[in-house]
C-alpha atoms as a PDB file:
ATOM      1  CA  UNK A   1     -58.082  21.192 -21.872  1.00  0.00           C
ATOM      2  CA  UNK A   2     -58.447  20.629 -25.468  1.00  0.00           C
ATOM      3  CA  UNK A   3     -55.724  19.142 -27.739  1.00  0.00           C
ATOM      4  CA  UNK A   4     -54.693  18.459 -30.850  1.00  0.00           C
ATOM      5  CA  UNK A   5     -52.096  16.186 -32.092  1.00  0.00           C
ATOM      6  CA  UNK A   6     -51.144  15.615 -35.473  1.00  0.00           C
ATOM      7  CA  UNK A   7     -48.768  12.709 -36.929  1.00  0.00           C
ATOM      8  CA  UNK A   8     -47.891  10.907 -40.122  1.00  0.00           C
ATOM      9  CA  UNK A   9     -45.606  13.913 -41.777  1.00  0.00           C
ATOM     10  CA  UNK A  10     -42.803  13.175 -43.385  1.00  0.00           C
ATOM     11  CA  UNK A  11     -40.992  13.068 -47.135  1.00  0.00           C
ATOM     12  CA  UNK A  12     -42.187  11.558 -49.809  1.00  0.00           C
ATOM     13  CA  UNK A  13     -41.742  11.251 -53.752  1.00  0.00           C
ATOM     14  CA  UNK A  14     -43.744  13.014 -56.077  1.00  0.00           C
ATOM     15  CA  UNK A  15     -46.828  10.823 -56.780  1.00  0.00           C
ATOM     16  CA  UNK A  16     -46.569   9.298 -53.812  1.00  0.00           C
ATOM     17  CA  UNK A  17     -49.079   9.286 -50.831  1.00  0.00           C
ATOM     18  CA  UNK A  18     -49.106   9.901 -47.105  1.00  0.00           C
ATOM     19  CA  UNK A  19     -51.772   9.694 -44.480  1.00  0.00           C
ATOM     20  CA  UNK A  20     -51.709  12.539 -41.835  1.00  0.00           C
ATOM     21  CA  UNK A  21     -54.256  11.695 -38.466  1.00  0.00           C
ATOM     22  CA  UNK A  22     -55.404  14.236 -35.895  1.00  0.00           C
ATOM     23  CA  UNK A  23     -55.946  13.077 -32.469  1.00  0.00           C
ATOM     24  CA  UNK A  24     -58.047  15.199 -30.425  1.00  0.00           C
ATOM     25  CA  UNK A  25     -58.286  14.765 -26.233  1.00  0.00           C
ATOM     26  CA  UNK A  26     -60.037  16.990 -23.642  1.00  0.00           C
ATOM     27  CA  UNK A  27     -63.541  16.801 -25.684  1.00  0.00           C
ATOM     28  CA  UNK A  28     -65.646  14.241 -27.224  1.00  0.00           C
ATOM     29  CA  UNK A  29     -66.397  14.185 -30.755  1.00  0.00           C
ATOM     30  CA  UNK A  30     -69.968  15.307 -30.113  1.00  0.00           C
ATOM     31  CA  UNK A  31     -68.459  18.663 -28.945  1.00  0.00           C
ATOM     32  CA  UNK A  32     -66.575  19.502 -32.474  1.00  0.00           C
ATOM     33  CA  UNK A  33     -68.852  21.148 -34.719  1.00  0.00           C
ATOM     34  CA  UNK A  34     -66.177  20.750 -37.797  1.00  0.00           C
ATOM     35  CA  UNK A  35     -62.618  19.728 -38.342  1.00  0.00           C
ATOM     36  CA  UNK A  36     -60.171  21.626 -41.132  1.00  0.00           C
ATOM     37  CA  UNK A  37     -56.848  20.507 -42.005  1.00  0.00           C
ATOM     38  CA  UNK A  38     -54.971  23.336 -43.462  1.00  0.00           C
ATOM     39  CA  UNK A  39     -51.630  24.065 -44.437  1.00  0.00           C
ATOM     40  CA  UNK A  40     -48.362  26.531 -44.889  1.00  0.00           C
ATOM     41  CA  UNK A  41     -45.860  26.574 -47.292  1.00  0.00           C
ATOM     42  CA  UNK A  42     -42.369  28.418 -46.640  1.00  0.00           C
ATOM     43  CA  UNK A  43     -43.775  31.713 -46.717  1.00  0.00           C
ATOM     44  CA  UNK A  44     -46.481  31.584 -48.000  1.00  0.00           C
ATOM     45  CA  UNK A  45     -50.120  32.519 -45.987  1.00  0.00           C
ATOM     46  CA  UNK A  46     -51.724  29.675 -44.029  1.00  0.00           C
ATOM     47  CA  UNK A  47     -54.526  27.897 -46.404  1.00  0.00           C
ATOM     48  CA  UNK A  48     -57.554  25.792 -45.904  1.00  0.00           C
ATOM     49  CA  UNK A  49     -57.263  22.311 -47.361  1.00  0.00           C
ATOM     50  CA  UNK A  50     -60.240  20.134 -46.306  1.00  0.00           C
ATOM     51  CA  UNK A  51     -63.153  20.065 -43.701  1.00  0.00           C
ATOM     52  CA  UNK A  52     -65.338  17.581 -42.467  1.00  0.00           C
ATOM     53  CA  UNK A  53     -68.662  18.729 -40.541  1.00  0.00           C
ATOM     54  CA  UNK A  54     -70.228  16.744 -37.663  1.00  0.00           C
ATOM     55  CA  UNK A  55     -72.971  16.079 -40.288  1.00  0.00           C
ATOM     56  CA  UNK A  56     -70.112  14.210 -42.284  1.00  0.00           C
ATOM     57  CA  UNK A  57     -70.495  17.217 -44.967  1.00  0.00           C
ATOM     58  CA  UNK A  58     -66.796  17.524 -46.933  1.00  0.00           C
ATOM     59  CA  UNK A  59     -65.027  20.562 -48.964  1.00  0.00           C
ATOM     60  CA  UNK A  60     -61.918  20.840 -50.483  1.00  0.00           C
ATOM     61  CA  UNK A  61     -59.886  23.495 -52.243  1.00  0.00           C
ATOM     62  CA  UNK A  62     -59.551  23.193 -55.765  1.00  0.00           C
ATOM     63  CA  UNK A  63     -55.880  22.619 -55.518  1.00  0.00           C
ATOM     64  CA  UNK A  64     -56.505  19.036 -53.642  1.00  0.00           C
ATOM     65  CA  UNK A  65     -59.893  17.577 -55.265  1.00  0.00           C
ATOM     66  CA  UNK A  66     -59.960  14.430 -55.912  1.00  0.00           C
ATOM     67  CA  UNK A  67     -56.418  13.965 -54.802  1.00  0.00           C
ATOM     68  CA  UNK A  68     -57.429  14.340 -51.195  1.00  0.00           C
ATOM     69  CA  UNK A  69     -59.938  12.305 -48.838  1.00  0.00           C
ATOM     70  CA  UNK A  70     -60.828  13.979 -45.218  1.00  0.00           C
ATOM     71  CA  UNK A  71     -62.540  11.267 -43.442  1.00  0.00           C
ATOM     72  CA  UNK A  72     -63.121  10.708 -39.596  1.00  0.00           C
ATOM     73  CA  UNK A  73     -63.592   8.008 -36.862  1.00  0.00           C
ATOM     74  CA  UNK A  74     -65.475   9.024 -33.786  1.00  0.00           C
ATOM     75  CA  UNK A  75     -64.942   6.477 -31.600  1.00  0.00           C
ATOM     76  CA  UNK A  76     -60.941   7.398 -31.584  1.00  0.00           C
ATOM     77  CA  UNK A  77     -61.799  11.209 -31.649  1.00  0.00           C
ATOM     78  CA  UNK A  78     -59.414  11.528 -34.573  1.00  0.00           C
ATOM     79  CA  UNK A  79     -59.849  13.216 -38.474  1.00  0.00           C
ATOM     80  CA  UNK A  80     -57.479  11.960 -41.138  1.00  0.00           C
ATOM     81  CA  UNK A  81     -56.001  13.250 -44.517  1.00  0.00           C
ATOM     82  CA  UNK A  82     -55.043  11.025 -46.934  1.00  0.00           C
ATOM     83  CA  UNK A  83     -52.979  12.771 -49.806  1.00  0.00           C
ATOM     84  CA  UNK A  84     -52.750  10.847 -52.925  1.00  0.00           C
ATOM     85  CA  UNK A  85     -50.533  11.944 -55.936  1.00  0.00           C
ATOM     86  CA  UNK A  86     -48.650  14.193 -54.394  1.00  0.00           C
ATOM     87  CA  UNK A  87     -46.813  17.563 -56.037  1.00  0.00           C
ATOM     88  CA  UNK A  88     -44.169  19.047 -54.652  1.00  0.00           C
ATOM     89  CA  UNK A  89     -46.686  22.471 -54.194  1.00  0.00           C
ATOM     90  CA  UNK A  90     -47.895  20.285 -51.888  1.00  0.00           C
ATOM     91  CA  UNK A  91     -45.034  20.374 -49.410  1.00  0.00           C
ATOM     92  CA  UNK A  92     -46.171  22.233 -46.301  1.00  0.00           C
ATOM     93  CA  UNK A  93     -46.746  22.136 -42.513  1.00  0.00           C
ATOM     94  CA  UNK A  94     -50.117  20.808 -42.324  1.00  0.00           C
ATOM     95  CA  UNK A  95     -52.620  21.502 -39.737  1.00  0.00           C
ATOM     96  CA  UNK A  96     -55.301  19.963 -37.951  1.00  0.00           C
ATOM     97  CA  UNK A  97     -58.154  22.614 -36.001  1.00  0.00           C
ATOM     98  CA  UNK A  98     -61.426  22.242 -34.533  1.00  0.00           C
ATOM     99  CA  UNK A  99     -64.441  24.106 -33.827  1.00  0.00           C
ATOM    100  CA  UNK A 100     -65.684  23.852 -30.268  1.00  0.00           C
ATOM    101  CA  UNK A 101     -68.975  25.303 -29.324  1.00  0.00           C
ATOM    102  CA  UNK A 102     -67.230  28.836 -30.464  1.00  0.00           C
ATOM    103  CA  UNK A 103     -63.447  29.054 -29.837  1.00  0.00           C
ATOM    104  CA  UNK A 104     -60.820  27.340 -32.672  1.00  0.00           C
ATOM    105  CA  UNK A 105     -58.597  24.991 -31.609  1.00  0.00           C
ATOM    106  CA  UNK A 106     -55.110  24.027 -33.556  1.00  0.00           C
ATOM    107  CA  UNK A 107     -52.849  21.632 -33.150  1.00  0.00           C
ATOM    108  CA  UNK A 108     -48.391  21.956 -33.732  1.00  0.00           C
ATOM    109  CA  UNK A 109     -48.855  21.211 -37.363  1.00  0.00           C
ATOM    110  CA  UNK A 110     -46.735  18.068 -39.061  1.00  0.00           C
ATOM    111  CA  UNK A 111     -44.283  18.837 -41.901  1.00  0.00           C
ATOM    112  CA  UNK A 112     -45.014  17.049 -45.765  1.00  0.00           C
ATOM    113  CA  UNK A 113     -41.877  17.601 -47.695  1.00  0.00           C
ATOM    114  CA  UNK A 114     -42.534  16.132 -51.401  1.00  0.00           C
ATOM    115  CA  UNK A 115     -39.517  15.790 -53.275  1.00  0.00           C
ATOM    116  CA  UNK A 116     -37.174  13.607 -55.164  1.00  0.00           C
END
């Protein structure tokens, strides 16, 4: 059974930075096609934020370039989001998904709260 964990939430001043990581058990990284990290505000619709492709190929939204990095290690089956000068439009549950062959695969999300 597939799963995905995320960690590394939490609150944070404005400018400040967090690292969010995505663990992924129950397939190996040869079976994920491409990992997204996207997000939700307090109601607001769900957005995309990053992706990384198995090829290593990256896209962001406009809102996060060059504030964001999506990167990846394979041998620990885990993507990671590191969110530099952080806004507090930025606050949000963020979540980690995978595509498997064809089905999507989310994880519980982890809550950034940027404020002072």
């Amino acid at each position: 059974q597939v799963q995905l964990g995320e960690s590394g939430g939490g609150l944070v001043q404005p400018g400040g930075s967090l690292r969010l990581s995505c663990a992924a058990s129950g397939t190996s990284f040869f079976g994920i096609y491409v990992w997204k990290w996207y997000r939700q505000a307090p109601g607001k619709q769900r957005e995309l934020v990053a992706s990384i492709t198995r090829g290593d190929s990256t896209n962001y939204a406009d809102a996060v370039k060059d504030r964001f990095i999506i990167s990846r290690d394979n041998a620990k089956n885990t993507v990671y989001l590191q969110m530099n000068s952080l806004k507090p439009e930025d606050t949000a549950t963020y979540y980690c998904n995978i595509l498997r062959g064809a089905t999507n695969y989310w994880g519980k999300g982890t809550l950034v709260t940027v404020s002072s």
